[in-house]
C-alpha atoms as a PDB file:
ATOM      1  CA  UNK A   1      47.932  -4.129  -2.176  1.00  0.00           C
ATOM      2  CA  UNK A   2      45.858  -1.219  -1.043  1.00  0.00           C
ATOM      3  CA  UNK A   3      47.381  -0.335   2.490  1.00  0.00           C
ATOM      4  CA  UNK A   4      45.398   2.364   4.899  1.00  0.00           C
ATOM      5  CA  UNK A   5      48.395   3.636   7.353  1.00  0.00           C
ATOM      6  CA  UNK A   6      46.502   4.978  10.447  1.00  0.00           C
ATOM      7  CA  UNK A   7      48.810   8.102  11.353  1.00  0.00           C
ATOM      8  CA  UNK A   8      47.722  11.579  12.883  1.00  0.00           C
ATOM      9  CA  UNK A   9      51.317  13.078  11.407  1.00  0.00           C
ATOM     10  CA  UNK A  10      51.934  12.384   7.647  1.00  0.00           C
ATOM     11  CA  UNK A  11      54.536  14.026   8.054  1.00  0.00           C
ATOM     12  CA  UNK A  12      56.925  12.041  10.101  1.00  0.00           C
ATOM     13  CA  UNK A  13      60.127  10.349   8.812  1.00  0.00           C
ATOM     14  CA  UNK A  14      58.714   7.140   9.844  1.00  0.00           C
ATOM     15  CA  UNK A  15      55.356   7.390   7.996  1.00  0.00           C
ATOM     16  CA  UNK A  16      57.213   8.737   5.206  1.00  0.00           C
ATOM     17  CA  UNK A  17      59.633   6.060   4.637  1.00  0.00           C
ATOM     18  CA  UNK A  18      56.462   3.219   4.541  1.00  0.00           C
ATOM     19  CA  UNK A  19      54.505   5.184   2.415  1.00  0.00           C
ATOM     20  CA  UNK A  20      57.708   5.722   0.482  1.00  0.00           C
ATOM     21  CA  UNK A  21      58.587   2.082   0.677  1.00  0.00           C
ATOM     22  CA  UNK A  22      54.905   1.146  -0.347  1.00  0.00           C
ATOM     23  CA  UNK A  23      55.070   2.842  -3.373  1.00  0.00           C
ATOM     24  CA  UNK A  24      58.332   1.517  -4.216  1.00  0.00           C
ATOM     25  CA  UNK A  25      57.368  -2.025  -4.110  1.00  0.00           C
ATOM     26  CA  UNK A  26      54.079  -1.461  -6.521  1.00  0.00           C
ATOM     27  CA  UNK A  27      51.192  -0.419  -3.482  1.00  0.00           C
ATOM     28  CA  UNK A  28      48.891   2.190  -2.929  1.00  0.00           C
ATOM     29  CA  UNK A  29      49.190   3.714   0.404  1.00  0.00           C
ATOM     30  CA  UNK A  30      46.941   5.872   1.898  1.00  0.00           C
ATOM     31  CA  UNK A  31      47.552   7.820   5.493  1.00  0.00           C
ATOM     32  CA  UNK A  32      44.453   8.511   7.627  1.00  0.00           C
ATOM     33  CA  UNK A  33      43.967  10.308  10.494  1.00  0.00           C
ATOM     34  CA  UNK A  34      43.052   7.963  13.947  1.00  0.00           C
ATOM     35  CA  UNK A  35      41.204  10.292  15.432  1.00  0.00           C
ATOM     36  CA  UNK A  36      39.211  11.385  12.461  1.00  0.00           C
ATOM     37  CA  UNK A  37      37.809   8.248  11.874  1.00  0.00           C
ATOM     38  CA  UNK A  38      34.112   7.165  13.038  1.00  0.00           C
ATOM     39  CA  UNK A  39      32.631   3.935  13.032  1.00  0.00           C
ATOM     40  CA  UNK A  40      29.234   2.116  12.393  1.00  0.00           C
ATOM     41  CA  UNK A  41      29.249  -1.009  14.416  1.00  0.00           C
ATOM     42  CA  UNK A  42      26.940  -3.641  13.550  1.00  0.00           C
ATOM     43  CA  UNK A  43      26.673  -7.493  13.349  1.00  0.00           C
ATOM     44  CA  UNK A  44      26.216  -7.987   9.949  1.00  0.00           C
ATOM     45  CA  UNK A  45      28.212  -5.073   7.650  1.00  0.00           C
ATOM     46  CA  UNK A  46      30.226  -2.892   9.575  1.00  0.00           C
ATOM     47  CA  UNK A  47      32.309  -0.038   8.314  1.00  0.00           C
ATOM     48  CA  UNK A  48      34.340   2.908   9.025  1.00  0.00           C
ATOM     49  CA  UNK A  49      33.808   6.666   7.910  1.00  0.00           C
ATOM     50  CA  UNK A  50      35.909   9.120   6.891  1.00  0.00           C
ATOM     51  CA  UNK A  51      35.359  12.948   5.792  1.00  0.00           C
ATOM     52  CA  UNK A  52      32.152  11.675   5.137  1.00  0.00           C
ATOM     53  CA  UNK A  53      33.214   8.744   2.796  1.00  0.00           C
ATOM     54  CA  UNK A  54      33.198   4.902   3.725  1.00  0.00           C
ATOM     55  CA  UNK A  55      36.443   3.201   3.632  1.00  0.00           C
ATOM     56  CA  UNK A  56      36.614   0.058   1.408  1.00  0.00           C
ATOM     57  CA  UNK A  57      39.233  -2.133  -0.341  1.00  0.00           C
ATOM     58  CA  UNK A  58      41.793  -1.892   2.142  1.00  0.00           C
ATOM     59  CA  UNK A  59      43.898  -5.047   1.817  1.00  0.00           C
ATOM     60  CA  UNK A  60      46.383  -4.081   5.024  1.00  0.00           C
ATOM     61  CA  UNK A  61      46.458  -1.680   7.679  1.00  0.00           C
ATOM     62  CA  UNK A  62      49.579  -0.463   9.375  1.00  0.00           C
ATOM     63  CA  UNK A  63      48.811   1.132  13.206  1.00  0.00           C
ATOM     64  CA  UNK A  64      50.758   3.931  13.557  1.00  0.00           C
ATOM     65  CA  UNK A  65      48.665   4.792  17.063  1.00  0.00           C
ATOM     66  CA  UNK A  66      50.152   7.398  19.265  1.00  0.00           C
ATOM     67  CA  UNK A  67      50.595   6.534  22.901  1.00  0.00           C
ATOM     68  CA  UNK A  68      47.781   9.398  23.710  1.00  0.00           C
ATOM     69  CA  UNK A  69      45.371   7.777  21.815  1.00  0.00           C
ATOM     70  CA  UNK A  70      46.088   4.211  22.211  1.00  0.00           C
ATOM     71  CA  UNK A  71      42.341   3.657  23.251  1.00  0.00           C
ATOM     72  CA  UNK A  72      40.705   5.595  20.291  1.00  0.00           C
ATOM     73  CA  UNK A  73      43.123   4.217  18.068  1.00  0.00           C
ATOM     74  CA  UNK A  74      42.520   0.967  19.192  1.00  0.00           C
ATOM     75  CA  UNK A  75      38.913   1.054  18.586  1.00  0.00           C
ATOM     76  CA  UNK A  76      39.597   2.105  15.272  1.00  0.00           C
ATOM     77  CA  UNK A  77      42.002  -1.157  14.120  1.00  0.00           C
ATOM     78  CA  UNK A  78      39.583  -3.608  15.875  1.00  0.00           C
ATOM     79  CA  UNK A  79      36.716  -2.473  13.546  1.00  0.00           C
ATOM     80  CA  UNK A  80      39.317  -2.725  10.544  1.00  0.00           C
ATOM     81  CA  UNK A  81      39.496  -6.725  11.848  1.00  0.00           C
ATOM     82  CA  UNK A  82      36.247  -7.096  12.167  1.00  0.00           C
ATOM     83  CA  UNK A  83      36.299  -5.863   8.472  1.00  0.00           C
ATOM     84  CA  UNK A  84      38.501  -8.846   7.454  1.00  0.00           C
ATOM     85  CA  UNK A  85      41.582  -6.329   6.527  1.00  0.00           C
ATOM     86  CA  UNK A  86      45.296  -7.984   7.738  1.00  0.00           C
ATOM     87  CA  UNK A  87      46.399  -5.976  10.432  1.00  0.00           C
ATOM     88  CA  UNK A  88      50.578  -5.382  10.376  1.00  0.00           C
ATOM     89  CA  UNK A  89      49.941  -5.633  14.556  1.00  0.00           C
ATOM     90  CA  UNK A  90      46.848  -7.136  16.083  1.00  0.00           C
ATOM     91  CA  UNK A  91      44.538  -4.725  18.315  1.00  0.00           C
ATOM     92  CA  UNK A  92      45.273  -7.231  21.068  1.00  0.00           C
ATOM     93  CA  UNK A  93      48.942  -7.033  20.500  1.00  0.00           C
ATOM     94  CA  UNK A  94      49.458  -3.650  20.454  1.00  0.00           C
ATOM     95  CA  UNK A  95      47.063  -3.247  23.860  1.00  0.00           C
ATOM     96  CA  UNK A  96      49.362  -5.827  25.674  1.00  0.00           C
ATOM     97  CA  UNK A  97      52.861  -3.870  24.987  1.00  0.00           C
ATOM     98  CA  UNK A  98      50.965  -0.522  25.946  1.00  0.00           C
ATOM     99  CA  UNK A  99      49.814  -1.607  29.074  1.00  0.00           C
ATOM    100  CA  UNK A 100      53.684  -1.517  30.949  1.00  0.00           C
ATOM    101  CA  UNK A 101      52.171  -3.918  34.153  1.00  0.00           C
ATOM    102  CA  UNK A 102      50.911  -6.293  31.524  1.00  0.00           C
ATOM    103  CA  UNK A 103      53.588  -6.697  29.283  1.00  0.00           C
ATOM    104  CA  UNK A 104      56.174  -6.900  31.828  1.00  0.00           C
ATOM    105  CA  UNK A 105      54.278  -9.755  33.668  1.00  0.00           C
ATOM    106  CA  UNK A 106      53.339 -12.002  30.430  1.00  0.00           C
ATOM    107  CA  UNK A 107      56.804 -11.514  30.057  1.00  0.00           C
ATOM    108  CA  UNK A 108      57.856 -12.811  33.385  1.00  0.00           C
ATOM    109  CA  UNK A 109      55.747 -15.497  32.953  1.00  0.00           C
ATOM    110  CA  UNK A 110      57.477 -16.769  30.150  1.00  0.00           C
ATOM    111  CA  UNK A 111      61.093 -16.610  31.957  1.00  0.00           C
ATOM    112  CA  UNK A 112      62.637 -13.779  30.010  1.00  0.00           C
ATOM    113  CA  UNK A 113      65.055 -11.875  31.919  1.00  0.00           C
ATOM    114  CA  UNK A 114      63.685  -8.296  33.051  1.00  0.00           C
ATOM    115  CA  UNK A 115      65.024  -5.371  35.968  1.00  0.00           C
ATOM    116  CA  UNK A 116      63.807  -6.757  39.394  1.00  0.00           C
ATOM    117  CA  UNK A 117      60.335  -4.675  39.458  1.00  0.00           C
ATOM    118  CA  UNK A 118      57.617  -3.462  41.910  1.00  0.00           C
ATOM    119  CA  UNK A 119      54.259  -2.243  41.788  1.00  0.00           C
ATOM    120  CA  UNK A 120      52.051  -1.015  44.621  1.00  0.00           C
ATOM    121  CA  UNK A 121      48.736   1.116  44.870  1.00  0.00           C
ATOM    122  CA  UNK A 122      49.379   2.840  48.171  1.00  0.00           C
ATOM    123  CA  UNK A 123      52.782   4.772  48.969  1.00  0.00           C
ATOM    124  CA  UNK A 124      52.210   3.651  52.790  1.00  0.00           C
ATOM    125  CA  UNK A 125      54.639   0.736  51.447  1.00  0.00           C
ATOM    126  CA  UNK A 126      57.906   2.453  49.963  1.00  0.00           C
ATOM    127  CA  UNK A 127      60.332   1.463  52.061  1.00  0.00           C
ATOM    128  CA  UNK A 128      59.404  -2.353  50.981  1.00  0.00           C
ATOM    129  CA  UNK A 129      58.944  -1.081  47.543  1.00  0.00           C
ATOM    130  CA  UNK A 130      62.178   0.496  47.057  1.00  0.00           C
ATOM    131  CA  UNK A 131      63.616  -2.964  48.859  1.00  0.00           C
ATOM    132  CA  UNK A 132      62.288  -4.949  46.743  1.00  0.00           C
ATOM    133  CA  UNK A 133      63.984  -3.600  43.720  1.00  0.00           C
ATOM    134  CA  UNK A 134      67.058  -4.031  45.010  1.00  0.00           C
ATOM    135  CA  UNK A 135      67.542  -0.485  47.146  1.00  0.00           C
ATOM    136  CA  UNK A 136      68.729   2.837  45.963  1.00  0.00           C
ATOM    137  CA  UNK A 137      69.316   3.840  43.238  1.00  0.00           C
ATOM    138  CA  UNK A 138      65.837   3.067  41.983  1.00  0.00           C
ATOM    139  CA  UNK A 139      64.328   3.906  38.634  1.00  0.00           C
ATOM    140  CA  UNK A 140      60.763   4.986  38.647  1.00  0.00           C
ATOM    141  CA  UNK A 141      58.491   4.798  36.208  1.00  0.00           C
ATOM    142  CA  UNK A 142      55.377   6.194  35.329  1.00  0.00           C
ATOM    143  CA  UNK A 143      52.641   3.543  33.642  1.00  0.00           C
ATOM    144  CA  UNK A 144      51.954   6.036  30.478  1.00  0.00           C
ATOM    145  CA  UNK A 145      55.229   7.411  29.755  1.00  0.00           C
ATOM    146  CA  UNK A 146      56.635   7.588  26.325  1.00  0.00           C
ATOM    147  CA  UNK A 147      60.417   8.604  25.369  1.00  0.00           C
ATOM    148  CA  UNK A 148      62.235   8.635  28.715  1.00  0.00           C
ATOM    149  CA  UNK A 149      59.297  11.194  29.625  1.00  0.00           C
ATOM    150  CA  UNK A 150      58.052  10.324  33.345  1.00  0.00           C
ATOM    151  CA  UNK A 151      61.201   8.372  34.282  1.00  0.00           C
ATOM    152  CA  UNK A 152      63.250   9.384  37.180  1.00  0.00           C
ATOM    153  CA  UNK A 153      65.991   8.484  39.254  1.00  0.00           C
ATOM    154  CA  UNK A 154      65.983   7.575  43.079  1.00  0.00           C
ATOM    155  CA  UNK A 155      69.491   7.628  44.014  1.00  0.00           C
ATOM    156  CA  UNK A 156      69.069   7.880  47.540  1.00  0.00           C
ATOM    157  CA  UNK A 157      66.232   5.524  49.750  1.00  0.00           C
ATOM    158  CA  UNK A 158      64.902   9.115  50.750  1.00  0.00           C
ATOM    159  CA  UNK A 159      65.080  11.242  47.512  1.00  0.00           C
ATOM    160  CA  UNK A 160      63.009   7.650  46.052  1.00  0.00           C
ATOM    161  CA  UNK A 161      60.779   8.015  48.689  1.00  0.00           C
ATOM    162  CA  UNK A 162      59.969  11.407  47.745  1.00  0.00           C
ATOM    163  CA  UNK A 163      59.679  10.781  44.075  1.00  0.00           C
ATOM    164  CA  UNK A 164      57.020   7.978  44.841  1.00  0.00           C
ATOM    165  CA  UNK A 165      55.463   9.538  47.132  1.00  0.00           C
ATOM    166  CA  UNK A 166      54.924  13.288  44.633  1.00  0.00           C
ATOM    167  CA  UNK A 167      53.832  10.869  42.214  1.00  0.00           C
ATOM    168  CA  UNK A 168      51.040   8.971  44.265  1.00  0.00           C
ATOM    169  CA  UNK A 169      50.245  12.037  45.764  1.00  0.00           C
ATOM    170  CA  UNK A 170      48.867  12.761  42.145  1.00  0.00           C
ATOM    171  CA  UNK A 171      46.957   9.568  42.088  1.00  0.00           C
ATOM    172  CA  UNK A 172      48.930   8.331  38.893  1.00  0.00           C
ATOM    173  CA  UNK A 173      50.719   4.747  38.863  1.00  0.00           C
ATOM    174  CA  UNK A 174      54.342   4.163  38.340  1.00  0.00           C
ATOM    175  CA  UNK A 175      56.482   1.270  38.653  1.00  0.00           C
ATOM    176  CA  UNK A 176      59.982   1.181  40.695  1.00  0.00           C
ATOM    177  CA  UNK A 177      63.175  -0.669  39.329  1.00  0.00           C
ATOM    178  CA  UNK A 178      66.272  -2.174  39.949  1.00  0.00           C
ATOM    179  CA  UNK A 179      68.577   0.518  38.397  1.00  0.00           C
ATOM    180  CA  UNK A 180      71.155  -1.450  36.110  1.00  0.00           C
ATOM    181  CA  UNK A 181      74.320   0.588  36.953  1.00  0.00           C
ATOM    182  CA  UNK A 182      76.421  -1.796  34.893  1.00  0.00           C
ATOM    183  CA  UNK A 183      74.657  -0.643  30.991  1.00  0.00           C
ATOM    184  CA  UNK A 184      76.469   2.656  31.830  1.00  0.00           C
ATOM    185  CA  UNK A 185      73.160   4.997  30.946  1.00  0.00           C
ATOM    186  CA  UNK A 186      72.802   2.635  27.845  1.00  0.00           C
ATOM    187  CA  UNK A 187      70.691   0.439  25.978  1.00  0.00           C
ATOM    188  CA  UNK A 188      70.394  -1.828  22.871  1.00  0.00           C
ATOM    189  CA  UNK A 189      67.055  -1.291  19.891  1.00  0.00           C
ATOM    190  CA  UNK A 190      66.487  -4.463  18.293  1.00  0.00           C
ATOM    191  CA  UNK A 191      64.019  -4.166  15.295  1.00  0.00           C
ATOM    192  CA  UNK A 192      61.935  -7.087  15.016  1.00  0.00           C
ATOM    193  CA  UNK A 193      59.909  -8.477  11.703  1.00  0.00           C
ATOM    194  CA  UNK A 194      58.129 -11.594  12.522  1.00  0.00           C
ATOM    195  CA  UNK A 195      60.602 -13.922  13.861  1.00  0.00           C
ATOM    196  CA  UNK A 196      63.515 -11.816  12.673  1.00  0.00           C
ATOM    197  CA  UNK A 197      65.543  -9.104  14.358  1.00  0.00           C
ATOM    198  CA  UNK A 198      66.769  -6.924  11.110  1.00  0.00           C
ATOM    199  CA  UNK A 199      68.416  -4.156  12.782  1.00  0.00           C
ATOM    200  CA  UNK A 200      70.047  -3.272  16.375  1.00  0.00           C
ATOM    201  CA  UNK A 201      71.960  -0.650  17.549  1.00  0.00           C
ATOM    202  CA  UNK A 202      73.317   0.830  20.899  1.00  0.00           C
ATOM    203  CA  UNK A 203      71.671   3.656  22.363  1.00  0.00           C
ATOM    204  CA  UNK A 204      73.850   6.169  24.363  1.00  0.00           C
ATOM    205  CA  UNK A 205      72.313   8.866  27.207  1.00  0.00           C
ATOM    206  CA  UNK A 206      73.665  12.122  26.609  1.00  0.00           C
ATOM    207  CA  UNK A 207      76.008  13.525  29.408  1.00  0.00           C
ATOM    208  CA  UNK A 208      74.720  13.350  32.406  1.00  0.00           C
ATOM    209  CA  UNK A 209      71.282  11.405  32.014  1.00  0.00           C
ATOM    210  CA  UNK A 210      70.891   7.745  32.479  1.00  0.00           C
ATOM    211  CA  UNK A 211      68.046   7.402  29.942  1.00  0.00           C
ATOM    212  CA  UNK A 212      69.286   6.594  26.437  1.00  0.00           C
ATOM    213  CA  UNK A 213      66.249   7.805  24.393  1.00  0.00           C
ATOM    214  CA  UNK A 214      67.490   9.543  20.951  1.00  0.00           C
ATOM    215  CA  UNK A 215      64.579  12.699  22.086  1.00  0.00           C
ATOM    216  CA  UNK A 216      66.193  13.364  24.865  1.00  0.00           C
ATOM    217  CA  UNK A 217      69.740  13.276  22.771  1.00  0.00           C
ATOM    218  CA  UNK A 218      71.100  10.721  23.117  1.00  0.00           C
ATOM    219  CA  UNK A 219      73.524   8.931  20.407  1.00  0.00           C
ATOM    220  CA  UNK A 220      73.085   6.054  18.206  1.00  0.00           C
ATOM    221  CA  UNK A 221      75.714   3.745  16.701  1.00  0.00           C
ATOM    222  CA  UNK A 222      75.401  -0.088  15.057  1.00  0.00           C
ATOM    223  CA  UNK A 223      76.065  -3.098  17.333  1.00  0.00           C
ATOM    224  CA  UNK A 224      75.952  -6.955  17.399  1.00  0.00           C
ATOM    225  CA  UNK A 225      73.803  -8.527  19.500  1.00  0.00           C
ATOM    226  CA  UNK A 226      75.031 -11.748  21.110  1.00  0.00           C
ATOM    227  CA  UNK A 227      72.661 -14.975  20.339  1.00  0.00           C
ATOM    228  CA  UNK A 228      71.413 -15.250  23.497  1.00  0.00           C
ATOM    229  CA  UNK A 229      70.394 -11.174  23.043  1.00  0.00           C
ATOM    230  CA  UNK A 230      68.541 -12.588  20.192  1.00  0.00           C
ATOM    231  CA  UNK A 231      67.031 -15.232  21.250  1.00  0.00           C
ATOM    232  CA  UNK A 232      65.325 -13.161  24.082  1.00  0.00           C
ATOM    233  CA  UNK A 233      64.227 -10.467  21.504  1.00  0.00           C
ATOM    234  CA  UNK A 234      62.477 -12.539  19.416  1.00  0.00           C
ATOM    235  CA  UNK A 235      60.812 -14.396  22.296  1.00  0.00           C
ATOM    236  CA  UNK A 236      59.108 -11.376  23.690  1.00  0.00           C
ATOM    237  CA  UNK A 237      57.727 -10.219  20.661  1.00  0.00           C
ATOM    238  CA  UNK A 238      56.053 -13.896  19.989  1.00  0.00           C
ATOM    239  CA  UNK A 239      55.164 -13.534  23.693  1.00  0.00           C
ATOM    240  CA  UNK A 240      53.160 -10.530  22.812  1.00  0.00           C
ATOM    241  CA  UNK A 241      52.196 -11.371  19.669  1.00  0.00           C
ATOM    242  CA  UNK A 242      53.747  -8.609  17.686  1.00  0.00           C
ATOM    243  CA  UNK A 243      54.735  -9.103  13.948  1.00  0.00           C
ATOM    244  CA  UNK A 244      56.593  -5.741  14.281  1.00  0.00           C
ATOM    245  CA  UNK A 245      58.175  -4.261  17.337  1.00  0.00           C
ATOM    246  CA  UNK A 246      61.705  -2.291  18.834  1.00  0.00           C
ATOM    247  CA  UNK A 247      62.747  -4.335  21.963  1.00  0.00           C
ATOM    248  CA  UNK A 248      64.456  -2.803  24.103  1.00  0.00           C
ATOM    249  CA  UNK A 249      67.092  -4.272  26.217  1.00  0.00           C
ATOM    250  CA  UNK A 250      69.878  -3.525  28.669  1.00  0.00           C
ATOM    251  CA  UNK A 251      73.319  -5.686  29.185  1.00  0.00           C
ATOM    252  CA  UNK A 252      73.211  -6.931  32.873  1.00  0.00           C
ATOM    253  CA  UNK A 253      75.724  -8.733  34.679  1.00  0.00           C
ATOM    254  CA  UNK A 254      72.931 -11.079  34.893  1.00  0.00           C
ATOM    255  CA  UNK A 255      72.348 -11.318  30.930  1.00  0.00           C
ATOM    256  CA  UNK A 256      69.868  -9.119  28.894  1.00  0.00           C
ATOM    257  CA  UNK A 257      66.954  -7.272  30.801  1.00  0.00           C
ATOM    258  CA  UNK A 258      64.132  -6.044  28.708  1.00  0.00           C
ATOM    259  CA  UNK A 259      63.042  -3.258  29.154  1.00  0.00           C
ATOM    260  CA  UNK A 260      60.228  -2.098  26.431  1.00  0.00           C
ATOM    261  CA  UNK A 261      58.318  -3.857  23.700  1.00  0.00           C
ATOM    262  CA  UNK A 262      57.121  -0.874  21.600  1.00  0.00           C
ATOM    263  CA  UNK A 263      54.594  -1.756  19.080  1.00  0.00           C
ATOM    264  CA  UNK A 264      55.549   1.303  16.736  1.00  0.00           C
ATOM    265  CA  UNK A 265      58.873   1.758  16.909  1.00  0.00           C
ATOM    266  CA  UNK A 266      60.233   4.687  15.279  1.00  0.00           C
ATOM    267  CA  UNK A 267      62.328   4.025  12.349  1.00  0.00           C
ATOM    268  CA  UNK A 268      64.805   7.505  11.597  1.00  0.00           C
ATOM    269  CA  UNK A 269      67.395   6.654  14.499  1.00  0.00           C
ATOM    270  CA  UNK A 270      67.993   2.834  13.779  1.00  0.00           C
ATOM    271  CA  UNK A 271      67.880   3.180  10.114  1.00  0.00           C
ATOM    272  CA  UNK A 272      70.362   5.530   9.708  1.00  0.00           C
ATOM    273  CA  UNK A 273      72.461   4.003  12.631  1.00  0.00           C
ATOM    274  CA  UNK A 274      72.354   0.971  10.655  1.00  0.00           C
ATOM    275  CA  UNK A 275      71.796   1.558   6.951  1.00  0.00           C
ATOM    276  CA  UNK A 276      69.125  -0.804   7.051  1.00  0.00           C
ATOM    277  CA  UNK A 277      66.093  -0.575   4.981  1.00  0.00           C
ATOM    278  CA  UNK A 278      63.634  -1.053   7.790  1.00  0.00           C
ATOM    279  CA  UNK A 279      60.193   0.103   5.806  1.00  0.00           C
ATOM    280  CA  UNK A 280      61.031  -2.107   3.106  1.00  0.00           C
ATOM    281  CA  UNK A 281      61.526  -5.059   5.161  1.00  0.00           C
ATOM    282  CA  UNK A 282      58.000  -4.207   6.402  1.00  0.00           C
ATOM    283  CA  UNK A 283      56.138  -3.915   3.083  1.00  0.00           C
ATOM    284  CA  UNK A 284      58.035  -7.053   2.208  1.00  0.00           C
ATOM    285  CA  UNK A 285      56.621  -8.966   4.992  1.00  0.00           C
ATOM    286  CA  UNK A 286      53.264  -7.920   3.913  1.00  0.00           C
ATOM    287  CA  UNK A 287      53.105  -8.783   0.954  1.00  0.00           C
ATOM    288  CA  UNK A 288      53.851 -12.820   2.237  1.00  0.00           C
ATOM    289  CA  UNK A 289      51.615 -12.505   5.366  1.00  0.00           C
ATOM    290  CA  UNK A 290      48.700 -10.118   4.618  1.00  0.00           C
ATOM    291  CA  UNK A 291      45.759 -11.972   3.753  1.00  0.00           C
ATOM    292  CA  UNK A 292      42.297 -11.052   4.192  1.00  0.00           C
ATOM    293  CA  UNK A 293      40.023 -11.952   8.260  1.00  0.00           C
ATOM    294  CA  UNK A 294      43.329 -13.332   9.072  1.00  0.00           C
ATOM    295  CA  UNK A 295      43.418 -11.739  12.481  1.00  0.00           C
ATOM    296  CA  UNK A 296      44.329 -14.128  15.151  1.00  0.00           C
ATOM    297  CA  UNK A 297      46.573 -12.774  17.558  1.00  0.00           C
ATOM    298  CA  UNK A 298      49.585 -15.098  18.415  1.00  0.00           C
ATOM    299  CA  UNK A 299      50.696 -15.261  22.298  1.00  0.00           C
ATOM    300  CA  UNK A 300      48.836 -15.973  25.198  1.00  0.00           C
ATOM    301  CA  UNK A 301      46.862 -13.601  27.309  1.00  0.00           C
END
């Protein structure tokens, strides 16, 4: 296969291990830069630039698309589809786990268990909003954060108040939480390929901070995941039609809560906490699925 790996850092452990995987297995891999890519869209022949050559003969594309430039990088892997070239995750896919409302609602509709959550436009409604999660603590969230960044912790109905409140007052959306006191400031990654998880491990805060997120160091050690765990990982990533995702969950006394579908999970942390071979298992699963304008999303919505 010839595989185009849309990445703005090459040099990443996680880019390096697929391109180093890629090779492995007999591929040619090339990285290109998202944002350095232009496009010429037209009914008949479309096409995609870059430093000033066309890109052809592309067999797969892997969407390695930053948070900040989900809607760039989007734009990008649609034309790619229109193109006919297999994409590892669909553009539709990948814009459904971004958007934090939308994924969490598809996956309410489909019964999977998730942190009581509420959403509101105006702050005039706190009190109700901070009730409706379940009372301090709260956790709130912003919409667009990435890596425990823009997550705080309400642990009192006033100091929640404020935190909403600072937060509208900069006209940017957030969403507030049940806080789970009973995961003890920890969570579990599942790795998912197709309808597989291949890897989990626990995820524990550092001292101190109820976020678990390895950047803002935290620990990482291998873990089994109970079936029903499983079952509930795999359904979310059908439900948002993801061939590859980390899911995210917490250990309630109510079951597991989900509480991320991340469409480009980062591989360093769970493959050394579990010695798996993540990338390969990717590449692998390319080579049986990719096949060329075969682009419909699974999922609804």
């Amino acid at each position: 296969m010839k595989i185009a790996m849309l990445a703005r850092n090459p040099k990443l452990y996680s880019h390096q291990r697929l391109v180093q995987a890629a090779k492995e297995c007999g591929h040619t891999i090339d990285i290109i830069n998202t944002l350095k890519v232009y496009m010429n869209i037209t009914s008949h022949k479309p096409d995609l630039r870059y430093k000033g050559e066309t890109l052809t003969g592309y067999d797969a594309v892997i969407p390695r698309i930053g948070a900040s430039v989900t809607f760039y990088g989007l734009a990008v892997l649609r034309q790619f589809e229109m193109m006919g070239v297999w994409p590892l995750n669909e553009s539709v896919a990948i814009g459904r786990s971004r958007d934090k409302l939308r994924c969490l609602q598809l996956l309410a509709r489909e019964g999977l268990g998730l942190p009581v959550t509420a959403f509101a436009h105006s702050d005039d409604f706190a009190d109700d909003v901070i009730g409706i999660a379940g009372g301090a603590p709260v956790v709130i969230k912003l919409l667009e954060g990435t890596q425990g960044i823009g997550v705080v912790l309400g642990e009192t109905k006033n100091s929640a108040k404020s935190v909403i409140e600072a937060f509208r007052g900069v006209n940017v959306n957030i969403l507030v939480q049940e806080f789970i006191k009973e995961a003890g400031g920890s969570d579990i990654r599942c790795l998912v390929i197709g309808e597989r998880v291949v890897a989990a491990m626990k995820r524990q805060g550092a001292k101190g901070d109820f976020r678990s997120n390895l950047h803002r160091g935290g620990s990482a050690e291998l873990i089994k995941i109970t079936p029903e765990e499983r079952s509930t990982v795999t359904r979310a990533a059908r439900t948002m039609g993801l061939n590859v995702c980390g899911v995210d969950i917490l250990r309630s006394k109510h079951g597991p809560v989900i509480m991320e579908v991340n469409s480009s999970p980062g591989l360093e942390g769970i493959e050394k906490a579990t010695g798996v071979d993540i990338a390969k298992e990717i590449i692998k699963y390319m080579e049986k699925h990719a096949k060329p304008n075969k682009t419909k999303t699974r999922g609804r919505g």
